[in-house]
N, C-alpha and C. Protein backbone atom coordinates (compact mmCIF):
# COMPACT_ATOMS: atom_id res chain seq x y z
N UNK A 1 274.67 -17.88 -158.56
CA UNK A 1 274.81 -19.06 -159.39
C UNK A 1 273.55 -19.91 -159.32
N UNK A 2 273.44 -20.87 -160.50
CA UNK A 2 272.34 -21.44 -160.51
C UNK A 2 272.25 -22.67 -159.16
N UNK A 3 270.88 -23.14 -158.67
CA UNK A 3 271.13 -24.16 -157.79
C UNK A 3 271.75 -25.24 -158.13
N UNK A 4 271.96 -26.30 -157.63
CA UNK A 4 272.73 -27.14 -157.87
C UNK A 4 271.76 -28.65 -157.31
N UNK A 5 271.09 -28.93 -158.91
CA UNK A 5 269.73 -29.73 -158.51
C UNK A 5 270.50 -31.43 -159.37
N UNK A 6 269.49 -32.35 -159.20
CA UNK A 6 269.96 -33.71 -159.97
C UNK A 6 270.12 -32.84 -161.45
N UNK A 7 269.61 -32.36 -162.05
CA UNK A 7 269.67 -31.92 -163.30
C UNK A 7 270.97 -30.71 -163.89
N UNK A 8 271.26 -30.55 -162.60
CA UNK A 8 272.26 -29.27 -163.26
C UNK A 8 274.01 -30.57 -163.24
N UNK A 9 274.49 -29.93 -164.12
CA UNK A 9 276.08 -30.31 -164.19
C UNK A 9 277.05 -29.27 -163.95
N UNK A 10 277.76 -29.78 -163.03
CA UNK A 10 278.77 -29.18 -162.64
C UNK A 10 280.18 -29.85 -162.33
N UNK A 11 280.85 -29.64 -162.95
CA UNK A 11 281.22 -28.29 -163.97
C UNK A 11 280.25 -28.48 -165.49
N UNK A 12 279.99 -27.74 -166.13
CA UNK A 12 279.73 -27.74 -167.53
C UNK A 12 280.42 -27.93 -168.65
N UNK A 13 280.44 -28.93 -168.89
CA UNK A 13 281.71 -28.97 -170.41
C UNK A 13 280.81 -29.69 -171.62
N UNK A 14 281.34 -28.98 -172.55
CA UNK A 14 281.19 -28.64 -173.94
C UNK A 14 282.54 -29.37 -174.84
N UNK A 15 281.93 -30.08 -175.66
CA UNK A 15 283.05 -30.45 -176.64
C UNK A 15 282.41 -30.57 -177.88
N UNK A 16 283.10 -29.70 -179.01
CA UNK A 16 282.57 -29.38 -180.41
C UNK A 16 283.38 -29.88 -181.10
N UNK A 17 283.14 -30.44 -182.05
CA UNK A 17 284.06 -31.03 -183.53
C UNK A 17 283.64 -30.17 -184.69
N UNK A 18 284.46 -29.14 -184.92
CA UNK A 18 284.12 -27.90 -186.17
C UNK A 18 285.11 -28.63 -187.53
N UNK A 19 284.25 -28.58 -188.36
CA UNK A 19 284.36 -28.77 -189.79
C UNK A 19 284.61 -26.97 -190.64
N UNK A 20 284.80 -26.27 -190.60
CA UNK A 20 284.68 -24.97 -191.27
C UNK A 20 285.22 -24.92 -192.79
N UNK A 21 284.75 -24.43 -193.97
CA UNK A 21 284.96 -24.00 -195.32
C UNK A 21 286.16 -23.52 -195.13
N UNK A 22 286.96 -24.45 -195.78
CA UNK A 22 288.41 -23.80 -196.15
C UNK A 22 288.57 -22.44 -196.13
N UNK A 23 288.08 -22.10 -197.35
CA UNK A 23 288.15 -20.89 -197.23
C UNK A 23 288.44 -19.77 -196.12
N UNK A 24 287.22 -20.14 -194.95
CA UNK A 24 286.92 -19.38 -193.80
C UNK A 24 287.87 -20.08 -192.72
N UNK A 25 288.66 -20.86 -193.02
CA UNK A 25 289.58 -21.12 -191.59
C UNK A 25 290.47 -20.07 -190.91
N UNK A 26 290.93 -19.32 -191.49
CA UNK A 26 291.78 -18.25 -191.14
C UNK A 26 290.77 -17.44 -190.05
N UNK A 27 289.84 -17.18 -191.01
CA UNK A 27 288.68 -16.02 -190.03
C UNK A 27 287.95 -16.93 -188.77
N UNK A 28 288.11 -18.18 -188.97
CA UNK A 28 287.58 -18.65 -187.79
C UNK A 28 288.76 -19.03 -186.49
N UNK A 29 289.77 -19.22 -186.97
CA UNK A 29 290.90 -19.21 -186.04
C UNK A 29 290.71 -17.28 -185.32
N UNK A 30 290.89 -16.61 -185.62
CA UNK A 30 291.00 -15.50 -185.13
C UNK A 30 289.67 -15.11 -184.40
N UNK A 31 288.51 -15.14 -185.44
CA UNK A 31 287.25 -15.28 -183.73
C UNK A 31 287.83 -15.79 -182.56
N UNK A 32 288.11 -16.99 -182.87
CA UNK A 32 288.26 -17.51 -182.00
C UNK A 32 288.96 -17.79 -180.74
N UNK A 33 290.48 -17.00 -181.61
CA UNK A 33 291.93 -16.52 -180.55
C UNK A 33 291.15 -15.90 -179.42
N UNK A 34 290.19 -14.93 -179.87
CA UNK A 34 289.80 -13.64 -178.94
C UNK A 34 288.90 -14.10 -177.90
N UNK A 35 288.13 -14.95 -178.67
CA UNK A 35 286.81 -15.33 -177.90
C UNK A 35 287.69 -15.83 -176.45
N UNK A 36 288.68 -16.50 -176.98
CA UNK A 36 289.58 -17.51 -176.24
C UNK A 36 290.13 -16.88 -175.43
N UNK A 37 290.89 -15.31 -175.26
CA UNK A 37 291.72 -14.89 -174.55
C UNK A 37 290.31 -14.24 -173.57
N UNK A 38 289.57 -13.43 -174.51
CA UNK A 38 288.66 -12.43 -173.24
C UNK A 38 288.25 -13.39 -172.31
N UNK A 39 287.23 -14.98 -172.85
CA UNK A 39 286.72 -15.56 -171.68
C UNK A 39 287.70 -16.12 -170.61
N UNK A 40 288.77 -16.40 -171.02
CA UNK A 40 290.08 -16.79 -169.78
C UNK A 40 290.25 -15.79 -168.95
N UNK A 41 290.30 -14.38 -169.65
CA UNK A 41 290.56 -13.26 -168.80
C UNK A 41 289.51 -12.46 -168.12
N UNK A 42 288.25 -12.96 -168.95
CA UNK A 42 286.97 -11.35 -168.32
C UNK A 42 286.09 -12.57 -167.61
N UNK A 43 286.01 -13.80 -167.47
CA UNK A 43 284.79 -14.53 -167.12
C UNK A 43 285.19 -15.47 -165.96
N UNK A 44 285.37 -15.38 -164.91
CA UNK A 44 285.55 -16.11 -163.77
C UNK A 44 284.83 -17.58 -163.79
N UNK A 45 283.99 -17.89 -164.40
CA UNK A 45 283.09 -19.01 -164.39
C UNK A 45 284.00 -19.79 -165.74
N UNK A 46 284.71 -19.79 -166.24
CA UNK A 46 285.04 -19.43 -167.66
C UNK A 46 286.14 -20.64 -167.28
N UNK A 47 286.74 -22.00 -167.11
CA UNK A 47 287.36 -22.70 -166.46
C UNK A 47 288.53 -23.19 -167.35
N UNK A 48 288.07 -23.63 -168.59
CA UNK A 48 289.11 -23.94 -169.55
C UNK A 48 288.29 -23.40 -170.47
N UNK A 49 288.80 -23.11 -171.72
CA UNK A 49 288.56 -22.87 -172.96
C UNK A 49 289.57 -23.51 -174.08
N UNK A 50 289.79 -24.35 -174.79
CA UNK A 50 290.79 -24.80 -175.95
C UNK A 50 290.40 -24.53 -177.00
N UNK A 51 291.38 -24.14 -177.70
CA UNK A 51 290.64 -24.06 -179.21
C UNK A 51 291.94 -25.29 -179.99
N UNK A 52 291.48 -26.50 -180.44
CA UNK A 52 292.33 -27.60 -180.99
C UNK A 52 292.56 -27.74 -182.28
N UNK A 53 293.67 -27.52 -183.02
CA UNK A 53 293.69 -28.08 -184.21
C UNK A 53 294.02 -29.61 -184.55
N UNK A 54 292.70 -29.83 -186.16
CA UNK A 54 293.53 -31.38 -186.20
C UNK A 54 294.05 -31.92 -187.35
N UNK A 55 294.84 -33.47 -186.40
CA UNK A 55 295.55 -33.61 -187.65
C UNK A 55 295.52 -34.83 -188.46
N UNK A 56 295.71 -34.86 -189.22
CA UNK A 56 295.91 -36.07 -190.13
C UNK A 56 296.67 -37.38 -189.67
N UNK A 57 296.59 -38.53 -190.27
CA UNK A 57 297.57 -39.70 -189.79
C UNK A 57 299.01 -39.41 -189.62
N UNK A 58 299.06 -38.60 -190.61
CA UNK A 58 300.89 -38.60 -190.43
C UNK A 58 300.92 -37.29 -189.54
N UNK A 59 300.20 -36.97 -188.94
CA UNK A 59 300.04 -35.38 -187.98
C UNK A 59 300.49 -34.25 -188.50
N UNK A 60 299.59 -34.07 -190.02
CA UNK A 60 299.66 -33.27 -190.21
C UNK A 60 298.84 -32.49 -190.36
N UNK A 61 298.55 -30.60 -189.84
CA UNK A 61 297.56 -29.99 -189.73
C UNK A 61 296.39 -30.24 -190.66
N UNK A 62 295.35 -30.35 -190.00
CA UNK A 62 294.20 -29.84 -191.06
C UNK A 62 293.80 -28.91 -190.49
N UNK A 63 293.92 -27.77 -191.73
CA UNK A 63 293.79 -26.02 -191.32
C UNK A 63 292.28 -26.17 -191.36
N UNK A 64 291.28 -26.86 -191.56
CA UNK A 64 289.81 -26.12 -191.59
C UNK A 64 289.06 -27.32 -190.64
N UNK A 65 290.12 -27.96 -189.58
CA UNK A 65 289.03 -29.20 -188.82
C UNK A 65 289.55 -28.46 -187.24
N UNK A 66 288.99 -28.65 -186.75
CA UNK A 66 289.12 -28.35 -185.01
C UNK A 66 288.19 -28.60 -184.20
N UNK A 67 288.55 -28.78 -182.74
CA UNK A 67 288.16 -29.25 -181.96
C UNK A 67 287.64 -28.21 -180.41
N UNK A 68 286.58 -27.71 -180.04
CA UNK A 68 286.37 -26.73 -179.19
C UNK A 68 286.17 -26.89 -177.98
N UNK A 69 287.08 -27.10 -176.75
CA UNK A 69 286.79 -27.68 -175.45
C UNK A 69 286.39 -26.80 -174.43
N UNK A 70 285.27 -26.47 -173.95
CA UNK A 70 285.37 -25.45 -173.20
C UNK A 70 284.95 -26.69 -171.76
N UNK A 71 285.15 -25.97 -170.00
CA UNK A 71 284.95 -26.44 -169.26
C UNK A 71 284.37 -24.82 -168.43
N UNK A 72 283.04 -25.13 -168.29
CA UNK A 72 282.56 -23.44 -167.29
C UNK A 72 282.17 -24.13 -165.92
N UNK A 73 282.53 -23.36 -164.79
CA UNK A 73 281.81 -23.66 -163.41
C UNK A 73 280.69 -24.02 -163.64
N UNK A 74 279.63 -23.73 -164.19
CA UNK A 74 278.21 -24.56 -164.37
C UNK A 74 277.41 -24.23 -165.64
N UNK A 75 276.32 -24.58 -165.67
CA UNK A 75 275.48 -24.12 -166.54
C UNK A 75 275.24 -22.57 -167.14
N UNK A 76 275.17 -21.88 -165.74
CA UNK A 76 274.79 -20.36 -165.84
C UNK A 76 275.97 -19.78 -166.29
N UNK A 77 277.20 -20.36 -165.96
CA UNK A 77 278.33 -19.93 -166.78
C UNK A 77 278.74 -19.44 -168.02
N UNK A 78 278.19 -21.41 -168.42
CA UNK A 78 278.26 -21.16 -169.72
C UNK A 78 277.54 -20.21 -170.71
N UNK A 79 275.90 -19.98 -170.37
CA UNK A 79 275.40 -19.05 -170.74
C UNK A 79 275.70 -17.82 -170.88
N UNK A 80 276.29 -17.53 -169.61
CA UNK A 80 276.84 -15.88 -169.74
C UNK A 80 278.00 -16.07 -170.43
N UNK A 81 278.62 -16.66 -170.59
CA UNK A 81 279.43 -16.80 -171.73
C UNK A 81 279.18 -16.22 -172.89
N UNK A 82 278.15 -16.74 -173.51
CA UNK A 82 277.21 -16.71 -174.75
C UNK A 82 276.86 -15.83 -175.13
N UNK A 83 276.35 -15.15 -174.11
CA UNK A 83 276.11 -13.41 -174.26
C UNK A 83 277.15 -12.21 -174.21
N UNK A 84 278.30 -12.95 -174.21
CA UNK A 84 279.26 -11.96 -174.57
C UNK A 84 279.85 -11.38 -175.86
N UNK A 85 280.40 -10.13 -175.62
CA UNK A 85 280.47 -10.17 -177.33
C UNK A 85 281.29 -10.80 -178.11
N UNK A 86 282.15 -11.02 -177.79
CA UNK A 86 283.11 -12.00 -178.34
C UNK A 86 282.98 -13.33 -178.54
N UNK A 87 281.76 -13.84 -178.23
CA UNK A 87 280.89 -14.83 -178.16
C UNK A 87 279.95 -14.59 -179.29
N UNK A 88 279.56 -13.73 -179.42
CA UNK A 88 278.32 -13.58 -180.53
C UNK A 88 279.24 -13.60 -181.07
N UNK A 89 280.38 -12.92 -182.09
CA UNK A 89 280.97 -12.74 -182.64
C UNK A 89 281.31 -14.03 -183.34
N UNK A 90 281.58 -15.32 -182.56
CA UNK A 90 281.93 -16.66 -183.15
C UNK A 90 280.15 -16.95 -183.25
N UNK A 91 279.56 -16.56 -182.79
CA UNK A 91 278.16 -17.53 -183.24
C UNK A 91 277.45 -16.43 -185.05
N UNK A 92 278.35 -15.00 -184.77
CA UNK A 92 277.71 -14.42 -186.05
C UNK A 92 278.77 -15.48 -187.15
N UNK A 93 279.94 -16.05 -186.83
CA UNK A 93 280.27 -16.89 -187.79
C UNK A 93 279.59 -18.32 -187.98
N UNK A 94 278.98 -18.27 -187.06
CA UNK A 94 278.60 -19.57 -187.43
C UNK A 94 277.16 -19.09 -188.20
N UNK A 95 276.56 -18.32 -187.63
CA UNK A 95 275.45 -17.85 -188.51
C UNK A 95 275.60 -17.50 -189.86
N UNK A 96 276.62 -17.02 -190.46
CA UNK A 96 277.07 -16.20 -191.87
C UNK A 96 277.46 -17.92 -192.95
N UNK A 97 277.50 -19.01 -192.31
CA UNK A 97 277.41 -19.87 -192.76
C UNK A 97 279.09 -20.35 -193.13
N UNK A 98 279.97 -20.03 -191.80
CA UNK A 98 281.32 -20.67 -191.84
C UNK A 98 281.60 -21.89 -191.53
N UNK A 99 280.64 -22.64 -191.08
CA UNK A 99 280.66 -24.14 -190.18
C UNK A 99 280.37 -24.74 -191.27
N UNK A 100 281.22 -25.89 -191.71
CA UNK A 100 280.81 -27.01 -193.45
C UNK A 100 280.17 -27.75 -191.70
N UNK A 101 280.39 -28.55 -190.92
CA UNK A 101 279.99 -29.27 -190.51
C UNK A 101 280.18 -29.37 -188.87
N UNK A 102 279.21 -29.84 -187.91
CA UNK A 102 279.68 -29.14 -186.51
C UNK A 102 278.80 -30.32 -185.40
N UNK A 103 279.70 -31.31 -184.76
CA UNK A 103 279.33 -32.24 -183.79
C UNK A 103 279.86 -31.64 -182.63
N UNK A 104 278.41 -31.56 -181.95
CA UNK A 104 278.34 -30.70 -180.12
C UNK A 104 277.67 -31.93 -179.17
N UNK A 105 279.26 -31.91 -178.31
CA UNK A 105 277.99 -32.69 -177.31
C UNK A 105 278.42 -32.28 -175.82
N UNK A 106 277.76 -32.45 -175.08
CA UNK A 106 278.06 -31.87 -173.42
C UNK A 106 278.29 -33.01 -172.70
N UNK A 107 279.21 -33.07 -171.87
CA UNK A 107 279.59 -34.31 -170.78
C UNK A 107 279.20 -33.90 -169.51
N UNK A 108 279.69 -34.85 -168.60
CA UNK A 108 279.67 -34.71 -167.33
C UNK A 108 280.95 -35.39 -166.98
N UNK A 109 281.32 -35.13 -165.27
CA UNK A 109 282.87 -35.00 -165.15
C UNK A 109 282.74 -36.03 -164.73
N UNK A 110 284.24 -37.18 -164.86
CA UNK A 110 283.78 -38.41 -164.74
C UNK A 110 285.77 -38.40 -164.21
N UNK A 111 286.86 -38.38 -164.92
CA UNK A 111 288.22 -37.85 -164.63
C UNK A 111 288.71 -36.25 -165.01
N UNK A 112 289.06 -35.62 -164.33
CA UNK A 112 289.32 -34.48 -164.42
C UNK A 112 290.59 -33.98 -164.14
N UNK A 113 291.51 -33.17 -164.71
CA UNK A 113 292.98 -33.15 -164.09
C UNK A 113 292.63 -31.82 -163.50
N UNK A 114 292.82 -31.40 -162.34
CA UNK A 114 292.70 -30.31 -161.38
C UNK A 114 293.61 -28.85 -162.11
């Protein structure tokens, strides 16, 4: 694992706000099931993963907005993450131009539920 310097965060968390083309919501829910089950199951560093749907005032779904929470043991985690295939697989969607719109930002742990 990587050292553990002022600069590294640990744990690593990731929180994305996905906008995706109607159209492509279906195909991006299902990347994403998978991406979701292998890294829970094949990636030990791999801590939480959510995939969130959202909703409207009266709570009701919006099929093409979601929310992507991942939490990895560290940095190097998350990376190897990335390089998995089921990982490329959601970034070849994002490459093929399924994302209408996409706010990423990384935290640091501040409350955490164990």
């Amino acid at each position: 694992m990587a050292s553990k310097d002022a600069a590294s965060l640990s744990p690593f968390i990731k929180c994305c706000i996905v906008e995706v083309h109607p159209d492509r919501a279906e195909e991006f829910t299902n990347v994403c099931r998978i991406a979701q089950e292998r890294s829970m199951k094949e990636e030990p560093g791999c801590l939480r993963l959510d995939i969130l749907q959202m909703v409207d005032d009266k709570n009701a779904a919006i099929p093409h907005k979601f929310i992507v929470y991942e939490i990895f043991e560290d940095e190097e985690a998350y990376h190897h993450h990335g390089r998995q295939p089921y990982s490329q697989d959601v970034g070849a969607f994002v490459k093929s131009g399924g994302i209408a719109h996409e706010d990423a930002y990384v935290a640091q742990k501040l409350f955490l539920t164990e």
